[in-house]
Protein backbone atom coordinates (compact mmCIF):
# COMPACT_ATOMS: atom_id res chain seq x y z
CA UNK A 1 122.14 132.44 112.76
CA UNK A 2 119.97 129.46 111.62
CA UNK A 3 118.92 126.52 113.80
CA UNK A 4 120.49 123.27 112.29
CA UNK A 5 117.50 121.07 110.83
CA UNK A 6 117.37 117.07 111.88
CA UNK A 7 116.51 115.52 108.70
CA UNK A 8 114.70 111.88 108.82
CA UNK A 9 114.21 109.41 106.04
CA UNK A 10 113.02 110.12 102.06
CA UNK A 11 109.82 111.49 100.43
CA UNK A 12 108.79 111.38 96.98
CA UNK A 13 105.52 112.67 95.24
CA UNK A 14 103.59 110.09 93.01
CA UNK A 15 101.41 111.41 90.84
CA UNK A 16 97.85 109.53 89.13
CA UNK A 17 96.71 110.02 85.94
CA UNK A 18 93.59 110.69 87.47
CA UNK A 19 95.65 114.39 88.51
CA UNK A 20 95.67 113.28 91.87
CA UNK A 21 99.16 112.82 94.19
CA UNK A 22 100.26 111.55 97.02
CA UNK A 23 103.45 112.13 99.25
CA UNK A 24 105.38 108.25 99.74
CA UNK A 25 107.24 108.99 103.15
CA UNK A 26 109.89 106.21 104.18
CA UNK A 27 112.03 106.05 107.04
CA UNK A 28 114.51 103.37 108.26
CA UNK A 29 115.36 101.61 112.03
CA UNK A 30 117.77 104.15 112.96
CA UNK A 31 115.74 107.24 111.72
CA UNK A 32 112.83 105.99 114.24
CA UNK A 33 115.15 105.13 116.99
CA UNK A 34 116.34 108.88 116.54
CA UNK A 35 112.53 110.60 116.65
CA UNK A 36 112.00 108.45 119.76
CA UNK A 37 114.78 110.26 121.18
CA UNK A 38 112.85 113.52 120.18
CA UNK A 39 109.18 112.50 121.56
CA UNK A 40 107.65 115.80 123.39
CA UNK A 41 106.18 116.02 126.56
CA UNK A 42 102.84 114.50 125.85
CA UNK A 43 104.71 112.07 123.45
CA UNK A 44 104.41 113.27 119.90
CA UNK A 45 106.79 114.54 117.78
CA UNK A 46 106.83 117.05 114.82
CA UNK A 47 107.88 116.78 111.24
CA UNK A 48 107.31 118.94 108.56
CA UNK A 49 107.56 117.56 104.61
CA UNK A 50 108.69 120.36 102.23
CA UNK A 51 109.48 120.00 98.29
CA UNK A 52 112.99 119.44 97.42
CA UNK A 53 114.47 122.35 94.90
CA UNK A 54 115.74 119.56 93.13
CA UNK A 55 114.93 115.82 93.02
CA UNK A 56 117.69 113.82 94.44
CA UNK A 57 119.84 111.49 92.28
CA UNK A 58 117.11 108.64 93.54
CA UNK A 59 114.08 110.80 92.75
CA UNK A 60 113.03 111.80 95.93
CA UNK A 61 110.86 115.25 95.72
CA UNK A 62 110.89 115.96 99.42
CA UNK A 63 112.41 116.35 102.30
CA UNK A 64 111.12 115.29 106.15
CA UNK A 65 112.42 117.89 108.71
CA UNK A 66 111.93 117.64 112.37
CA UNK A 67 109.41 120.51 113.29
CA UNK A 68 111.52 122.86 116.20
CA UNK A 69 108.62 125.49 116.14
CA UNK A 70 107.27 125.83 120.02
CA UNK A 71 104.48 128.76 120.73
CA UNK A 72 106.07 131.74 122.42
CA UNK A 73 104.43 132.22 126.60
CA UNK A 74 103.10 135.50 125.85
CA UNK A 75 100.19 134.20 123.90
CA UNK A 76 97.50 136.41 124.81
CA UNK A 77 93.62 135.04 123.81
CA UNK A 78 92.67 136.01 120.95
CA UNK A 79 89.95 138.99 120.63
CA UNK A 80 86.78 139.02 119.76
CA UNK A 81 85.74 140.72 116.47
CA UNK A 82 82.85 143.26 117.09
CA UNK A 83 79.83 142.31 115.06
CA UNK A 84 78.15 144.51 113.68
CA UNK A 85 74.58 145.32 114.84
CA UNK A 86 71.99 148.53 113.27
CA UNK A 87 70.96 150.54 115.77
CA UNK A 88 67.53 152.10 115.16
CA UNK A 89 67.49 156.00 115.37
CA UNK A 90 65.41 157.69 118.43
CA UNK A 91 62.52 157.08 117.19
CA UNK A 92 63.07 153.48 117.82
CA UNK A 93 63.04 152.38 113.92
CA UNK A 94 64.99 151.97 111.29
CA UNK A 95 63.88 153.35 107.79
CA UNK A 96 64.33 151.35 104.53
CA UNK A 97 64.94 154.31 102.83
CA UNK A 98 68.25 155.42 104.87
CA UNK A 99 69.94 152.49 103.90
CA UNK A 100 71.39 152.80 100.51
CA UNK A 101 71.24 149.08 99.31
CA UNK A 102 67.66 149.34 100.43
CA UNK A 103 66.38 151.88 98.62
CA UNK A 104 63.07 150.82 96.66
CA UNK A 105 63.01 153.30 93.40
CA UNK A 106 59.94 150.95 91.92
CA UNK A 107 57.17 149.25 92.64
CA UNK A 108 57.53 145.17 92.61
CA UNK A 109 55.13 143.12 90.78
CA UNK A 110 54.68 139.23 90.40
């Protein structure tokens, strides 16, 4: 079953003629009152802005949802991706001509 989302105040996109857009995000006394309630630990709180399916009947194009998302305590560091390094053969140097993108078929001139 879904968690219930805490919605807080209105959003709607405004668009330039330039192409540009921005999001206009309002919220009233008692929707602050209510995310002060919410503050986290280090005093912050969340929200996440996503696009309405449908305008409402007042035009707003988005939504403001409080953000419930919290990292799971298993979070192991992340691993290091091997780089990748060419090893010369015994003879302690790498040929030209055993690398395929390397191969010289003619002569250069300038």
């Amino acid at each position: 079953m879904s968690e219930l989302k805490t919605y807080f105040g209105n959003a709607k996109e405004v668009n330039f003629q330039d192409g540009g857009s921005l999001i206009r995000i309002s919220f009233n006394r008692d929707d602050l009152q209510r995310m002060m309630g919410l503050l986290n630990e280090a005093g912050y709180i969340n929200l996440k802005c996503q696009k309405r399916l449908t305008p409402s009947q007042y035009g707003h194009t988005h939504s403001v949802v409080l953000d419930t998302w919290k990292p799971s305590g298993s979070a192991q560091p992340a691993q290091q991706t091997p780089s990748f390094e060419p090893q010369p053969q015994q003879g302690g140097t790498v040929d030209a001509g055993d690398i395929p993108f390397m191969r010289i078929t003619d002569e250069l001139t300038y």
